[in-house]
N, C-alpha and C. Protein backbone atom coordinates (compact mmCIF):
# COMPACT_ATOMS: atom_id res chain seq x y z
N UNK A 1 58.94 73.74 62.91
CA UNK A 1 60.14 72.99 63.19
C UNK A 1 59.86 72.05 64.35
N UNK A 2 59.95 70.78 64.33
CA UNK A 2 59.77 69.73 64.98
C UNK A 2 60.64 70.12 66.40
N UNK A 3 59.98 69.96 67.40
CA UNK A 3 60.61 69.56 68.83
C UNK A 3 62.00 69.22 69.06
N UNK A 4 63.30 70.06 69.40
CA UNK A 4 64.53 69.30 69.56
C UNK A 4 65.37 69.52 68.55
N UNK A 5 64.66 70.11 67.45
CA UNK A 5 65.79 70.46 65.73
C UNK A 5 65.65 71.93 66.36
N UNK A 6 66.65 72.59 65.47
CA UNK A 6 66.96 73.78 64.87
C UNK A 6 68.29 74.22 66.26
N UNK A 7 68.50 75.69 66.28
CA UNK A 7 69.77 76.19 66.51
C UNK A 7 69.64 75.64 67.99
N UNK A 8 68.63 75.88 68.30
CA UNK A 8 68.29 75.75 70.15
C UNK A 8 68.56 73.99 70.41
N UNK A 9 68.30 73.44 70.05
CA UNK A 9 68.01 72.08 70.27
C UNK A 9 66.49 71.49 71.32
N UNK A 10 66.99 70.40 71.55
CA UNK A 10 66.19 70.24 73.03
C UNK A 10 66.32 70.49 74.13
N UNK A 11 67.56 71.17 74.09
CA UNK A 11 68.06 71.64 75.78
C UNK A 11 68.56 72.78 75.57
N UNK A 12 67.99 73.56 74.73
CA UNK A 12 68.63 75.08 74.36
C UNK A 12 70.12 75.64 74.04
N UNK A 13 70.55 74.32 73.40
CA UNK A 13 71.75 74.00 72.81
C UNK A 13 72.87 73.82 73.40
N UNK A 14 72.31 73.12 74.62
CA UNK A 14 73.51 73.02 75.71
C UNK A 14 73.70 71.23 75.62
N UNK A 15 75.46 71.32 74.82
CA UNK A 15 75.59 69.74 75.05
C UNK A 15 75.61 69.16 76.07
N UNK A 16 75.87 68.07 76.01
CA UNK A 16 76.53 67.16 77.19
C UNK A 16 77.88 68.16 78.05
N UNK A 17 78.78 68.17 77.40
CA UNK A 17 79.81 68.88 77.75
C UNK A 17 79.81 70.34 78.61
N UNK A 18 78.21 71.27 78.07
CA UNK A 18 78.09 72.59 78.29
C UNK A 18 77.08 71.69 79.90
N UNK A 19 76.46 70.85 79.97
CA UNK A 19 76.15 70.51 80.58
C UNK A 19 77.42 70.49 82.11
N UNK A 20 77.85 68.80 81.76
CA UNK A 20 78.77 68.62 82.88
C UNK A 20 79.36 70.16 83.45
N UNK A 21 79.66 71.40 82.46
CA UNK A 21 80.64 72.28 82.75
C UNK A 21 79.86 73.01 83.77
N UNK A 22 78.46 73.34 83.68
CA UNK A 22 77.76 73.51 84.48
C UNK A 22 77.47 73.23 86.04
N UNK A 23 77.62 71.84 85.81
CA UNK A 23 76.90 71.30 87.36
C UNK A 23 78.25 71.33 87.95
N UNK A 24 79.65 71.66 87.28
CA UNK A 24 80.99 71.83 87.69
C UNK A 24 81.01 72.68 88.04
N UNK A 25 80.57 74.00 87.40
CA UNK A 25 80.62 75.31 88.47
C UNK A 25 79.63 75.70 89.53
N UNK A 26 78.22 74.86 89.62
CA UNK A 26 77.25 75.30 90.35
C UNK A 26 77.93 74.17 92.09
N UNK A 27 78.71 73.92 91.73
CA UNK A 27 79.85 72.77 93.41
C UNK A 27 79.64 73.98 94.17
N UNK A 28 79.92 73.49 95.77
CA UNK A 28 80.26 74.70 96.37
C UNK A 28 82.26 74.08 96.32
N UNK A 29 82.86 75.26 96.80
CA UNK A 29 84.25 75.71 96.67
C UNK A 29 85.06 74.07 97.12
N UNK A 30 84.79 73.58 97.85
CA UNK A 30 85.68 72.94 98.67
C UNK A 30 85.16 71.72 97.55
N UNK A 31 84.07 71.31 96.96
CA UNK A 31 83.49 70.23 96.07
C UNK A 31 84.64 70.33 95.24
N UNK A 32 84.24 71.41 94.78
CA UNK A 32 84.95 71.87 93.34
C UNK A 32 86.91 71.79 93.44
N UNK A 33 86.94 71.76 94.35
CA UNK A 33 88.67 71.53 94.58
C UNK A 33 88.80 70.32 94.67
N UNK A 34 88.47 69.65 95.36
CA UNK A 34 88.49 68.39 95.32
C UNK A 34 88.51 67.49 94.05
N UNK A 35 87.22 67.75 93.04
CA UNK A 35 87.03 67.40 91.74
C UNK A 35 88.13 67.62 90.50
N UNK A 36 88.69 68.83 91.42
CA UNK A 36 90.06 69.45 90.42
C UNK A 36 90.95 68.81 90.84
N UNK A 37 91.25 68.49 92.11
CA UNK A 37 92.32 67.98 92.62
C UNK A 37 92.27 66.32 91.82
N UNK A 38 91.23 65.82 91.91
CA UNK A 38 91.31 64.38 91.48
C UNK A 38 91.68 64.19 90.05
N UNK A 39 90.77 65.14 89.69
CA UNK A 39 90.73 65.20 87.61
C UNK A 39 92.42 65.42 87.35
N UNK A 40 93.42 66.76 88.09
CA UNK A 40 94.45 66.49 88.08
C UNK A 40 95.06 65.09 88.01
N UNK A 41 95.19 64.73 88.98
CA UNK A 41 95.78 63.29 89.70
C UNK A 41 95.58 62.25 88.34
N UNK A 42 94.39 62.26 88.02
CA UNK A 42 93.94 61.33 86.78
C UNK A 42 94.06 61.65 85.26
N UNK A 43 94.65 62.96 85.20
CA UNK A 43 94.67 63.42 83.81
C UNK A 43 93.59 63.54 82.97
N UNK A 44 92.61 64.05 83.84
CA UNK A 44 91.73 64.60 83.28
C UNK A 44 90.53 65.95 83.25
N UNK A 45 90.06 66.45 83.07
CA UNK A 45 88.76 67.98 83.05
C UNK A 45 88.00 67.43 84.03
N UNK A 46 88.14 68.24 84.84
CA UNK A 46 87.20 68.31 86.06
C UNK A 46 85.91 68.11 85.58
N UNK A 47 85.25 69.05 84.84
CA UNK A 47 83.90 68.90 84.48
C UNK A 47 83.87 67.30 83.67
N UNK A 48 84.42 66.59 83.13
CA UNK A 48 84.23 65.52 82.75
C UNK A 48 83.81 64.46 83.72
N UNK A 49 83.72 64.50 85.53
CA UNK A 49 83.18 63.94 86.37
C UNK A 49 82.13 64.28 86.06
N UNK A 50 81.35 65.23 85.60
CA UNK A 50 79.81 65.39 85.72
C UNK A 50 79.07 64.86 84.71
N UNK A 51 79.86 64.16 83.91
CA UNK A 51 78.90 63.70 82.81
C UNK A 51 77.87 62.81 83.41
N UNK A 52 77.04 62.76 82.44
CA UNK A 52 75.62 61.99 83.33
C UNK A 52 75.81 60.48 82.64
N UNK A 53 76.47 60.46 81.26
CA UNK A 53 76.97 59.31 80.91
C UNK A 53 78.15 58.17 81.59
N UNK A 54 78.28 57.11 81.86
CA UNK A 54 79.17 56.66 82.63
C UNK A 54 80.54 57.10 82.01
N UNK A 55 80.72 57.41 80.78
CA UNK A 55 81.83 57.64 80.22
C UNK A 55 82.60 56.71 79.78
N UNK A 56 83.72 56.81 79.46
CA UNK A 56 85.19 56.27 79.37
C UNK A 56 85.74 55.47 80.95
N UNK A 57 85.92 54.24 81.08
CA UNK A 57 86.44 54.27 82.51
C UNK A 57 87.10 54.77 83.13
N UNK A 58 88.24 55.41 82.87
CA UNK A 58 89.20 56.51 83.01
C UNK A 58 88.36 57.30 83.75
N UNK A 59 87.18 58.01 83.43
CA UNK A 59 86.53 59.23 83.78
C UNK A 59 85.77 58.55 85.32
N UNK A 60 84.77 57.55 84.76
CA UNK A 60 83.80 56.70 85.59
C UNK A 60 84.65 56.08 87.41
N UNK A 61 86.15 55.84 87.21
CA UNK A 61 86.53 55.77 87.73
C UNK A 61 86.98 56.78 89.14
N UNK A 62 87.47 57.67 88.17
CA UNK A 62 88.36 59.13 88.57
C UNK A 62 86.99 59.87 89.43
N UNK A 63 85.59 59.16 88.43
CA UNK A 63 84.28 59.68 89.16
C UNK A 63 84.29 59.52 90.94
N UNK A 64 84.09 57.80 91.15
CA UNK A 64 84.33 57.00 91.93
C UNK A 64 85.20 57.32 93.17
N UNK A 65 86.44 57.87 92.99
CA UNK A 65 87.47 58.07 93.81
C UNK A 65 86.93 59.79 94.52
N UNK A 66 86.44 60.48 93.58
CA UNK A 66 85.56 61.88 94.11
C UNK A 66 85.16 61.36 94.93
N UNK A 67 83.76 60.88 94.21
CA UNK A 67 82.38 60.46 95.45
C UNK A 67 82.99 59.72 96.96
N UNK A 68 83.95 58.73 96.64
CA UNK A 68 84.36 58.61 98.24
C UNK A 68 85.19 59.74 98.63
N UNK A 69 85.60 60.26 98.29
CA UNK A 69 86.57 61.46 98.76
C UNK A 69 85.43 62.10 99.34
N UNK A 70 84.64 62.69 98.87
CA UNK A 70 83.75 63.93 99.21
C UNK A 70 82.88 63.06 100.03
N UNK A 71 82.73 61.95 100.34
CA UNK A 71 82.43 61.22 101.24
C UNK A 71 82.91 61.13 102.48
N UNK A 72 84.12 60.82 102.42
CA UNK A 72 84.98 60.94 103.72
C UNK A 72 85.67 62.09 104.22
N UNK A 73 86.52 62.53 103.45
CA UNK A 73 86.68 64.06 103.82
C UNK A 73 86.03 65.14 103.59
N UNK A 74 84.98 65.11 102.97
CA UNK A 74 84.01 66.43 103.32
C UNK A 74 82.91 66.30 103.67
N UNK A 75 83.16 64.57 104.11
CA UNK A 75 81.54 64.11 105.66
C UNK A 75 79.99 64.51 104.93
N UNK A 76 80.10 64.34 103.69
CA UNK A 76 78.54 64.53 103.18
C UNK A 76 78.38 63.09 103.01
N UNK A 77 77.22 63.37 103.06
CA UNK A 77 75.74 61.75 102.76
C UNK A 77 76.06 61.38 101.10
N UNK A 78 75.75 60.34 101.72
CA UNK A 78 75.77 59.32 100.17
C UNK A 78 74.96 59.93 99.45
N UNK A 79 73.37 60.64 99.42
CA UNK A 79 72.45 60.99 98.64
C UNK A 79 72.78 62.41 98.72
N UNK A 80 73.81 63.40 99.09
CA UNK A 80 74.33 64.82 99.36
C UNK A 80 75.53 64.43 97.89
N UNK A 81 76.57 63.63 97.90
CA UNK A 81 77.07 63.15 97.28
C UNK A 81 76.71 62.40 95.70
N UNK A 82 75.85 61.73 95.83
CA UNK A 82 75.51 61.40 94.12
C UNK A 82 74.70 62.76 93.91
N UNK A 83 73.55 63.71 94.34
CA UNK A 83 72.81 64.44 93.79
C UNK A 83 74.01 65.54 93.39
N UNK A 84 74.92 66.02 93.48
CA UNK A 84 76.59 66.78 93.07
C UNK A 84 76.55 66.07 91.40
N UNK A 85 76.74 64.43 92.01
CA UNK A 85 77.07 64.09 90.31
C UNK A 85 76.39 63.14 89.59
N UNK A 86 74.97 63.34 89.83
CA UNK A 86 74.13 63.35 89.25
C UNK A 86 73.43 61.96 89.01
N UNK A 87 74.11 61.12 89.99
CA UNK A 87 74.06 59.66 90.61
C UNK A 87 73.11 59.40 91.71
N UNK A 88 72.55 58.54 91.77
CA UNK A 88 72.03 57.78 92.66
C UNK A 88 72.67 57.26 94.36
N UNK A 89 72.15 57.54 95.94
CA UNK A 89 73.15 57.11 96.40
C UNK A 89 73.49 55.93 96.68
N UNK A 90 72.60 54.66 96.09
CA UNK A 90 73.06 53.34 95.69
C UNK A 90 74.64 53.38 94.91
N UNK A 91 74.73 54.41 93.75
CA UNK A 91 75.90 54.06 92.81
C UNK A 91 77.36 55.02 93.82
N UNK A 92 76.49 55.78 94.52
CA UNK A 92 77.68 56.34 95.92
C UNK A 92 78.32 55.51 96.59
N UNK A 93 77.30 54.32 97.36
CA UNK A 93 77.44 53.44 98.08
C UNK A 93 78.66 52.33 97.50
N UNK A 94 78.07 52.25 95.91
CA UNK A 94 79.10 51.09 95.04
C UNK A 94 80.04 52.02 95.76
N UNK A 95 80.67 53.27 95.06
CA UNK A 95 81.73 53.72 94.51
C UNK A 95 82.72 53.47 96.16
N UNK A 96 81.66 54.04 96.96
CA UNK A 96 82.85 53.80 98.31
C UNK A 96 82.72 52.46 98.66
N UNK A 97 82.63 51.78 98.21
CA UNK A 97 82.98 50.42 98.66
C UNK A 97 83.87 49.86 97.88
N UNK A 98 83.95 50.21 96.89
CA UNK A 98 84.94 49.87 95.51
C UNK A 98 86.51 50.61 96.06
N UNK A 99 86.52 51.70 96.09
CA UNK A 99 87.34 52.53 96.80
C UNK A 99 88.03 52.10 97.99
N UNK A 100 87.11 51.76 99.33
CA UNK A 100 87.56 51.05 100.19
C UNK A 100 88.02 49.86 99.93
N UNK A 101 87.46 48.94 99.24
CA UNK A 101 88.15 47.67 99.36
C UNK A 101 89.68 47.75 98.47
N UNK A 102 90.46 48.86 98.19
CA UNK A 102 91.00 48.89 96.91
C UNK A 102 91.92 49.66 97.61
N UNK A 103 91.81 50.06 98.65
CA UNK A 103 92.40 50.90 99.70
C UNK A 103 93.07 49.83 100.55
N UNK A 104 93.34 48.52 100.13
CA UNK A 104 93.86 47.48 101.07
C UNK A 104 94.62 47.10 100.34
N UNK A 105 95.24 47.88 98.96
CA UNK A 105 96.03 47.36 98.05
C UNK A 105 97.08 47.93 97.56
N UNK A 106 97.29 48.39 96.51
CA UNK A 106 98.56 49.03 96.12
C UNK A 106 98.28 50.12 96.33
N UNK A 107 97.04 50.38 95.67
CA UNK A 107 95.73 51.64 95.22
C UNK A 107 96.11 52.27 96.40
N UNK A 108 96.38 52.13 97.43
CA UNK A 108 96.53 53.12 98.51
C UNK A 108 97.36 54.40 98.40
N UNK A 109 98.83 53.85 97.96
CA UNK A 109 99.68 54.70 97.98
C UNK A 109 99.65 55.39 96.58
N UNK A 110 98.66 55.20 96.37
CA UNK A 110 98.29 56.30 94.22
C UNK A 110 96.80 57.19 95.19
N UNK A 111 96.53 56.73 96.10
CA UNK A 111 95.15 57.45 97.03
C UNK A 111 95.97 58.18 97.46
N UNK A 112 96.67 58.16 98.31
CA UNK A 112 97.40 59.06 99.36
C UNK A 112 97.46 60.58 99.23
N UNK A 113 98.73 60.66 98.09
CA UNK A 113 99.26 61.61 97.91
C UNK A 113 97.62 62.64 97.11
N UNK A 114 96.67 62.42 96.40
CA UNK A 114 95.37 63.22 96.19
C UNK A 114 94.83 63.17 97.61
N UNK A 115 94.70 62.59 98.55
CA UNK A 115 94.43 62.98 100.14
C UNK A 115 94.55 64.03 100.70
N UNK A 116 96.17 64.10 100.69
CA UNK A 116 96.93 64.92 101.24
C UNK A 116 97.26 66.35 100.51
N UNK A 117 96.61 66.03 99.61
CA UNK A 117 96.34 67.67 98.79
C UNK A 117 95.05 68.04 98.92
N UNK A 118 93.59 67.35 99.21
CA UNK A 118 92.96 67.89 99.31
C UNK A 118 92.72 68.22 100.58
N UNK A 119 93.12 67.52 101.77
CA UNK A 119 93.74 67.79 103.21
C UNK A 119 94.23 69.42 102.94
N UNK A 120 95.31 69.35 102.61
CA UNK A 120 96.70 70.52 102.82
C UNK A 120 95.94 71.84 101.90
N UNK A 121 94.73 71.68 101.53
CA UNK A 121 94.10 72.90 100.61
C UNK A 121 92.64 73.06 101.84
N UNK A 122 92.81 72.98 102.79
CA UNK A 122 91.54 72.84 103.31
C UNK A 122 91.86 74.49 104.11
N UNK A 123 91.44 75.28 103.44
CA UNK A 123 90.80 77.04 103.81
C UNK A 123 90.85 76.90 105.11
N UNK A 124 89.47 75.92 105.67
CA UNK A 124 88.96 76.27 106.73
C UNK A 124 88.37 74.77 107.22
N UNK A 125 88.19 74.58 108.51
CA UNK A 125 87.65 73.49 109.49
C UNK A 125 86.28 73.10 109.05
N UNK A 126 85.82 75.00 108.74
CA UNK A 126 84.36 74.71 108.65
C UNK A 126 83.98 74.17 107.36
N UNK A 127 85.22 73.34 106.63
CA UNK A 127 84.65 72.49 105.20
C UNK A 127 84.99 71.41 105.70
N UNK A 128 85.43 71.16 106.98
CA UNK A 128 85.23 68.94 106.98
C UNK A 128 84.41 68.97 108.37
N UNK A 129 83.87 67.57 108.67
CA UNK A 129 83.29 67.94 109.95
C UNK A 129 84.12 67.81 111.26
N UNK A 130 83.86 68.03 112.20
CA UNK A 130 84.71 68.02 113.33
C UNK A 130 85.75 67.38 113.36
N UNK A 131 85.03 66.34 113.57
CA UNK A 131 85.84 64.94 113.42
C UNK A 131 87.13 65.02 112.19
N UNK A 132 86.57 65.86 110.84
CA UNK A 132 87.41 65.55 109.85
C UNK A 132 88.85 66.75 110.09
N UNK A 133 88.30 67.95 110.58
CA UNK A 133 89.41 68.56 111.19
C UNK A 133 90.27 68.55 111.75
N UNK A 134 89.88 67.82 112.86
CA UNK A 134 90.82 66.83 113.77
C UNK A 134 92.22 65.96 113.20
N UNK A 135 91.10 65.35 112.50
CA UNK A 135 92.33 64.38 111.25
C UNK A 135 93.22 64.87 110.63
N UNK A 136 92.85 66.31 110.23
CA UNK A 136 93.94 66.60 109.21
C UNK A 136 94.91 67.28 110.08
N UNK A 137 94.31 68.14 111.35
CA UNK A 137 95.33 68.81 111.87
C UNK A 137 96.74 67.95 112.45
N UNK A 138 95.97 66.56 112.82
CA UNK A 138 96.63 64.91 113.33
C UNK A 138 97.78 64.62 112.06
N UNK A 139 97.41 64.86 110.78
CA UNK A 139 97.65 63.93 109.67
C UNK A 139 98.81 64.76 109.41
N UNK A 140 98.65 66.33 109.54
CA UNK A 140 100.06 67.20 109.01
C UNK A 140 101.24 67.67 109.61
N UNK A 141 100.34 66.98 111.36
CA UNK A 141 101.16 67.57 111.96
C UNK A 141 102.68 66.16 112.33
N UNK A 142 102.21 64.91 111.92
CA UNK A 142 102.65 63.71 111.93
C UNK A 142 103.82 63.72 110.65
């Protein structure tokens, strides 16, 4: 049987889908809320951020708004950040810049309220960095 046919496939019969669902549960906790929190917000499966395909824009987007999220409020590196979803941190770099500049627009107040939930779900300090602790304790207590 040729390479890639039969029950197993080429990846031991793990689709795309069994894929993304994967690199969705291997997040650590605070990733993984976040990703839920957004996929909520956007009407869509968390694990559908992990596709390695750009997707549907809907998804590619909803991607986008993660990667700066987990950018800014959970203070990881651009290359800490795409290696999660399976991106480059050039296409990190796009995404928060796309994000930011878009954050000067309507887009803000449809940002907000997913902010302030992944803010108001934050366990513990020791998931943003100092600095990001600060903020939220600032942000809820306002």
């Amino acid at each position: 049987m040729p390479r890639g046919a039969g029950a197993g496939g080429r990846n031991g019969g793990e689709t795309r889908d069994d894929g993304a669902l994967l690199r969705f549960r291997r997040c650590s906790e605070p990733v993984r809320r976040l990703v839920e929190i957004v996929a909520h917000h956007r009407g869509l499966r968390p694990e559908s951020l992990f596709h390695t395909s750009r997707c549907r824009a809907e998804i590619a987007f909803a991607r986008q708004i993660a990667m700066y999220l987990m950018s800014t409020l959970l203070d990881k590196s651009l290359t800490e950040t795409g290696r999660v979803f399976g991106r480059d941190r050039t296409t990190v770099a796009h995404a928060c810049a796309l994000i930011e500049d878009l954050r000067e627009t309507a887009f803000d107040a449809e940002l907000d309220p997913i902010e302030d939930e992944i803010l108001a779900e934050a366990a513990a300090p020791e998931d943003f960095s100092d600095d990001r602790a600060e903020q939220v304790a600032v942000r809820h207590v306002a």
